[in-house]
PDB file of N, CA and C in Angstrom:
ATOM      1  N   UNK A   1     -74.587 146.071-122.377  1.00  0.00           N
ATOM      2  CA  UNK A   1     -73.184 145.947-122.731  1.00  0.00           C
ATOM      3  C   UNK A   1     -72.660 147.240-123.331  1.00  0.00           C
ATOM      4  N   UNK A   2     -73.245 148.045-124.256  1.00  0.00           N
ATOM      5  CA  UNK A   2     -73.058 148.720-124.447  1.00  0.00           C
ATOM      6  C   UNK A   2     -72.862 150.474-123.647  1.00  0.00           C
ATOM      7  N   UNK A   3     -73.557 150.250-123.085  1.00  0.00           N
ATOM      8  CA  UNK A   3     -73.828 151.697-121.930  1.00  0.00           C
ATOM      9  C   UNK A   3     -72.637 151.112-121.299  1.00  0.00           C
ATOM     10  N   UNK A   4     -71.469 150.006-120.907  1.00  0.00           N
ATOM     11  CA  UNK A   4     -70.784 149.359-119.581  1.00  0.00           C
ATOM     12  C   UNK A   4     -69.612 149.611-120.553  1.00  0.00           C
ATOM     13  N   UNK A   5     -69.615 149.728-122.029  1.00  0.00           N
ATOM     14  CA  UNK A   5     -68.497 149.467-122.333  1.00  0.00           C
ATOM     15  C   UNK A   5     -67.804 151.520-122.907  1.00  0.00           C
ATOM     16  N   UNK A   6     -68.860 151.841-122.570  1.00  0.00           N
ATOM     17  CA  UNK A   6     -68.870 153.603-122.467  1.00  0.00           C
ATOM     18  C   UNK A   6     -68.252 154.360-121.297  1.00  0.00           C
ATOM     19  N   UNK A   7     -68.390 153.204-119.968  1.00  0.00           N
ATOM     20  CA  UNK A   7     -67.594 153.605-119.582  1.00  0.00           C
ATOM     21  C   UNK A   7     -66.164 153.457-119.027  1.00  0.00           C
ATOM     22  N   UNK A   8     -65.682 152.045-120.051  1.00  0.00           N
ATOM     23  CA  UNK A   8     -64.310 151.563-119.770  1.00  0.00           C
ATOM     24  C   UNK A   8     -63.169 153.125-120.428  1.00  0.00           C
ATOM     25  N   UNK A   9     -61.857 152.730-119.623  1.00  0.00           N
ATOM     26  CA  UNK A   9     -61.051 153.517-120.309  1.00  0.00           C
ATOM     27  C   UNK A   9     -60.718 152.751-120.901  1.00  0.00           C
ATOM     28  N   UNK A  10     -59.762 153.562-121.937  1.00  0.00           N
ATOM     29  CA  UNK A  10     -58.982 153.654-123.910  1.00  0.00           C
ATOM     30  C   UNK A  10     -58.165 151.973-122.984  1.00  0.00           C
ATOM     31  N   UNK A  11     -57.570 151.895-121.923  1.00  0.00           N
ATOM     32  CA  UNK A  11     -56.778 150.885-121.746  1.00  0.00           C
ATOM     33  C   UNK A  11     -57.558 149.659-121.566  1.00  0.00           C
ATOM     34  N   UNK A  12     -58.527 149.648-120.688  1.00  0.00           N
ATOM     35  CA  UNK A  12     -59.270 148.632-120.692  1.00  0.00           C
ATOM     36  C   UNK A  12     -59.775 147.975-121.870  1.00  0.00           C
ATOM     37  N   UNK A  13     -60.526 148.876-122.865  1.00  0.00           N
ATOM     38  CA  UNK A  13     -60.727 148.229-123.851  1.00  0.00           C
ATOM     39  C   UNK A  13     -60.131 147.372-124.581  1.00  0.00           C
ATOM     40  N   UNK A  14     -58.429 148.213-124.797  1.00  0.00           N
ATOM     41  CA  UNK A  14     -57.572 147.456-125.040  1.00  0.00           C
ATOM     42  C   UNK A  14     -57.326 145.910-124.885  1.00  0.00           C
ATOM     43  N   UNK A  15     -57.657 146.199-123.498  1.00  0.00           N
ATOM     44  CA  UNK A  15     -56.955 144.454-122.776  1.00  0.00           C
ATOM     45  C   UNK A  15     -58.606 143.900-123.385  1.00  0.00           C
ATOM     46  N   UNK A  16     -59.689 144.337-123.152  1.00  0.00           N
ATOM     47  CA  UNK A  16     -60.530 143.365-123.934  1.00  0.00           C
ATOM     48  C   UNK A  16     -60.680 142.744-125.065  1.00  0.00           C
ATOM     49  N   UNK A  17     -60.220 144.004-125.716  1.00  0.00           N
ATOM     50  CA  UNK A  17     -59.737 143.567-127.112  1.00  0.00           C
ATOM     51  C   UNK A  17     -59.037 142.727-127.278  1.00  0.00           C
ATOM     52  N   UNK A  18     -57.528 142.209-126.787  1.00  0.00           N
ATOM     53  CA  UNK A  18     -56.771 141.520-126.681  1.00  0.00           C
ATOM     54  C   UNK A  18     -57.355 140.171-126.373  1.00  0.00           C
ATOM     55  N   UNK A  19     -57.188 140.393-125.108  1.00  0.00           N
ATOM     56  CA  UNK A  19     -58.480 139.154-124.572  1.00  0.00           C
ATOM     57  C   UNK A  19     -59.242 138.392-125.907  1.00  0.00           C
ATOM     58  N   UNK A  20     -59.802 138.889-126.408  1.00  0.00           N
ATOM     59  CA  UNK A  20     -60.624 138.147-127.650  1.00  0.00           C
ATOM     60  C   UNK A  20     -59.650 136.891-128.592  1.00  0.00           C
ATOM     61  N   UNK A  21     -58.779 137.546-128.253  1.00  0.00           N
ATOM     62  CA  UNK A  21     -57.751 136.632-129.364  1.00  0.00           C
ATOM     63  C   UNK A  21     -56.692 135.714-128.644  1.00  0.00           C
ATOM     64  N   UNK A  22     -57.051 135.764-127.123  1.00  0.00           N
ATOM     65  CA  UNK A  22     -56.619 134.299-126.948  1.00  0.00           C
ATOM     66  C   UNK A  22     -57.720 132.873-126.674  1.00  0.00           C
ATOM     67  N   UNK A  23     -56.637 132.241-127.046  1.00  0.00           N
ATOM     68  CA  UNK A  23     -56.990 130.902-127.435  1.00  0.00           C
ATOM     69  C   UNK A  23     -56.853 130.031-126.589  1.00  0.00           C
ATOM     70  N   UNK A  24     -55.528 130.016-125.929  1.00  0.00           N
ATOM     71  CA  UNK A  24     -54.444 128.900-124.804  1.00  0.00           C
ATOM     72  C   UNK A  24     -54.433 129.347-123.907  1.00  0.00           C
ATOM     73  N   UNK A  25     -54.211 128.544-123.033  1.00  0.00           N
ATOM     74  CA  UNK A  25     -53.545 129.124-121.624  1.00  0.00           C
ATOM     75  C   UNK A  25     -51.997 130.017-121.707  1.00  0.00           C
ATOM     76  N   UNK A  26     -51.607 128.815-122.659  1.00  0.00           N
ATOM     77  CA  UNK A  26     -50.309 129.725-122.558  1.00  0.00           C
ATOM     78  C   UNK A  26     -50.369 131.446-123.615  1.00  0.00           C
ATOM     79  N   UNK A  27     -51.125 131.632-124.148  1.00  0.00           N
ATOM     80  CA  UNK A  27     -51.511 132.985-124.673  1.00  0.00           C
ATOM     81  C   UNK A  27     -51.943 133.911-123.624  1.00  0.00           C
ATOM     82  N   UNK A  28     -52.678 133.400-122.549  1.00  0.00           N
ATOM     83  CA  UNK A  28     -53.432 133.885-121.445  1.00  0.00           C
ATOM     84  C   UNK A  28     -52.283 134.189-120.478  1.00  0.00           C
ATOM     85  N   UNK A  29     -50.896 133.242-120.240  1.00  0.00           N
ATOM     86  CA  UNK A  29     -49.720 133.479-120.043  1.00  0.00           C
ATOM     87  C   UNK A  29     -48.788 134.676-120.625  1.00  0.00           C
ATOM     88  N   UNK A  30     -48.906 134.375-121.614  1.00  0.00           N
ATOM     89  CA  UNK A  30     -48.272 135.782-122.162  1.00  0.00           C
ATOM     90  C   UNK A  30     -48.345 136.978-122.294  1.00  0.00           C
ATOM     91  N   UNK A  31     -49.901 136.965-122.019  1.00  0.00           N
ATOM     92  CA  UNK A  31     -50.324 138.400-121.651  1.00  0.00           C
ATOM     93  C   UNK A  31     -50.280 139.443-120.575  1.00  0.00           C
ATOM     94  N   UNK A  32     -50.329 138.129-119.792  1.00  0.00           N
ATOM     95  CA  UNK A  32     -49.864 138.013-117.974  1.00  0.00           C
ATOM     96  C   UNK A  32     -49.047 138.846-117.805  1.00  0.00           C
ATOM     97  N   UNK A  33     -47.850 137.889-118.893  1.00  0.00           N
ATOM     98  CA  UNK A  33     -46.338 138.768-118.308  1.00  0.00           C
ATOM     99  C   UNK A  33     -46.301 139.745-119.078  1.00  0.00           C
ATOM    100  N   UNK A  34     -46.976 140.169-120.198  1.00  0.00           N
ATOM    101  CA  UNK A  34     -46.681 141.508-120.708  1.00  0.00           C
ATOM    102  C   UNK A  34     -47.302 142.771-120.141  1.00  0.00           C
ATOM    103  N   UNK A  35     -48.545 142.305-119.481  1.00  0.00           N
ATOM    104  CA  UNK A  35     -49.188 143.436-118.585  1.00  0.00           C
ATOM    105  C   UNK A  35     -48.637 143.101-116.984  1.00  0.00           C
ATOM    106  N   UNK A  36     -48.355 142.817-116.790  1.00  0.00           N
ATOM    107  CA  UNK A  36     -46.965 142.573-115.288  1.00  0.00           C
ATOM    108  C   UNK A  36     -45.935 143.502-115.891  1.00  0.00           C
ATOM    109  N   UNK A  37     -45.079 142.994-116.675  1.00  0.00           N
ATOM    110  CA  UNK A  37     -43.885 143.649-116.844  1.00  0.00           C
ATOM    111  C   UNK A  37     -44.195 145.082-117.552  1.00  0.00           C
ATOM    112  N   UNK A  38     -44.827 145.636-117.593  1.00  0.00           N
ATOM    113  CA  UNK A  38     -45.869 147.117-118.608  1.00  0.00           C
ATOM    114  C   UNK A  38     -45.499 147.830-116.885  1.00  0.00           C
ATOM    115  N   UNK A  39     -46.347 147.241-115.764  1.00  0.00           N
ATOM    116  CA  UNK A  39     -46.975 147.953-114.585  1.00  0.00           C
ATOM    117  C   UNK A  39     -45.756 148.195-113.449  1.00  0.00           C
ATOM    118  N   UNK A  40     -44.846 146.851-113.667  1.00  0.00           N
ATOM    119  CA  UNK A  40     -43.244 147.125-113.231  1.00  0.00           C
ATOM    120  C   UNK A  40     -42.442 147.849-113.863  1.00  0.00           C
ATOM    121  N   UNK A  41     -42.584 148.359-115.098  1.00  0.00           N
ATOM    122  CA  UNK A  41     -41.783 149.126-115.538  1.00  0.00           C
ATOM    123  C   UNK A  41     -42.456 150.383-115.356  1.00  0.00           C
ATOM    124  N   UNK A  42     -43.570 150.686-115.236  1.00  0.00           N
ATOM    125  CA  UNK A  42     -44.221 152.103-114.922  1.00  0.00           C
ATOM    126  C   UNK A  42     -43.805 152.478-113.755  1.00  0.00           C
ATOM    127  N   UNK A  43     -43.680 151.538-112.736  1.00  0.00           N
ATOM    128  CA  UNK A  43     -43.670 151.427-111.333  1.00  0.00           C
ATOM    129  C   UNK A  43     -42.483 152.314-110.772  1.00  0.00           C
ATOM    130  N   UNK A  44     -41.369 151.519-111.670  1.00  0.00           N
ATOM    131  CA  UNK A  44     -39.618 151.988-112.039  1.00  0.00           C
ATOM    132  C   UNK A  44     -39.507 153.354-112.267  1.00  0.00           C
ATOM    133  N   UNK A  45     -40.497 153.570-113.058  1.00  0.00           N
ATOM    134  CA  UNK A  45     -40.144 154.812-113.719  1.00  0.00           C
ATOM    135  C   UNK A  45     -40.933 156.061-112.722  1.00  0.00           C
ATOM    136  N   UNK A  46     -41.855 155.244-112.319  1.00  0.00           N
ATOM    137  CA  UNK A  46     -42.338 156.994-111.819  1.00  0.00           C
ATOM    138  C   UNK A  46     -41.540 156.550-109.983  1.00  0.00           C
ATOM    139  N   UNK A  47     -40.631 155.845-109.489  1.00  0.00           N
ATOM    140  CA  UNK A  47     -40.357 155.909-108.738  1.00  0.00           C
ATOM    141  C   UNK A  47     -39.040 156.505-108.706  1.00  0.00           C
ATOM    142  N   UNK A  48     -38.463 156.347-109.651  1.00  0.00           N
ATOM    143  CA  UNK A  48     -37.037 156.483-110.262  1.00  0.00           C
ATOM    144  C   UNK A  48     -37.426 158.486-110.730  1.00  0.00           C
ATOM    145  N   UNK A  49     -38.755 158.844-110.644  1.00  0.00           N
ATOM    146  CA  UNK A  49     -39.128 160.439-110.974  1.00  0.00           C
ATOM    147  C   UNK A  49     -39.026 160.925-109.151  1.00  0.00           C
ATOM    148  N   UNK A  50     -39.877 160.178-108.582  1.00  0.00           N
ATOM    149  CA  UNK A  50     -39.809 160.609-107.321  1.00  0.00           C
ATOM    150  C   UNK A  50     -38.092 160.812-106.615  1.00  0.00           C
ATOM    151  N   UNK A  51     -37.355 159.849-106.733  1.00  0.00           N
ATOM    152  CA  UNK A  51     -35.896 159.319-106.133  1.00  0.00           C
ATOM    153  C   UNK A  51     -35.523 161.073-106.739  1.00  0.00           C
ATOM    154  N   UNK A  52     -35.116 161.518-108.094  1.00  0.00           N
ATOM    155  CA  UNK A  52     -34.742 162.513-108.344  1.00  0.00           C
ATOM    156  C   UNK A  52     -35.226 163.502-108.333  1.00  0.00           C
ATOM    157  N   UNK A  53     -37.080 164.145-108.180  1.00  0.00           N
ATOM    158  CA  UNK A  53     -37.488 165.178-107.817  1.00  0.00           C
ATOM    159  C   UNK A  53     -37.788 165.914-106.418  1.00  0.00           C
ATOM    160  N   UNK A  54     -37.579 164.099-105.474  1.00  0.00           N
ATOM    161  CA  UNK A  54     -37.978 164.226-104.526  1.00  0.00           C
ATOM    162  C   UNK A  54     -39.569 164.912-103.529  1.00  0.00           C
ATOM    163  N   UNK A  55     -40.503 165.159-105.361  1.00  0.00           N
ATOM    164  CA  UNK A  55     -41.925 165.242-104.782  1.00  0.00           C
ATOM    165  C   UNK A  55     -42.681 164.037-104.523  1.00  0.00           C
ATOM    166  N   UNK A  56     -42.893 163.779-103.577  1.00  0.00           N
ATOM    167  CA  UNK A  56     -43.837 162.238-103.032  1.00  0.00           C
ATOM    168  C   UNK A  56     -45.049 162.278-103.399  1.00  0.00           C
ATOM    169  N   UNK A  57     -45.744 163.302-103.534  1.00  0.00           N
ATOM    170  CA  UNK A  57     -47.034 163.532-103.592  1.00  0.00           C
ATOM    171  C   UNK A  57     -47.554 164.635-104.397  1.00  0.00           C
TER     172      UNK A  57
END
């Protein structure tokens, strides 16, 4: 466990961390939509970089 958790990234851990402290489904729900709506708003944003720099790649 230890050697596996050396090589998560700073974010992953995170969500494990998190993870620990639910309880409910509906906690397990809420997390859902907060890491959904985190990855749609990243999504927005670096597409909304592309729309105005016009580098794709």
């Amino acid at each position: 466990m230890i050697q596996q958790a050396f090589s998560l990234n700073q974010a992953q851990l995170q969500l494990l961390d998190m993870m620990s402290f639910i309880k409910t489904p509906e906690a397990l729900r809420d997390l859902n939509k907060v890491i959904s709506d985190y990855f749609v708003k990243k999504a927005d944003e670096e597409m909304a970089q592309w729309k105005n720099t016009g580098d794709f790649f």
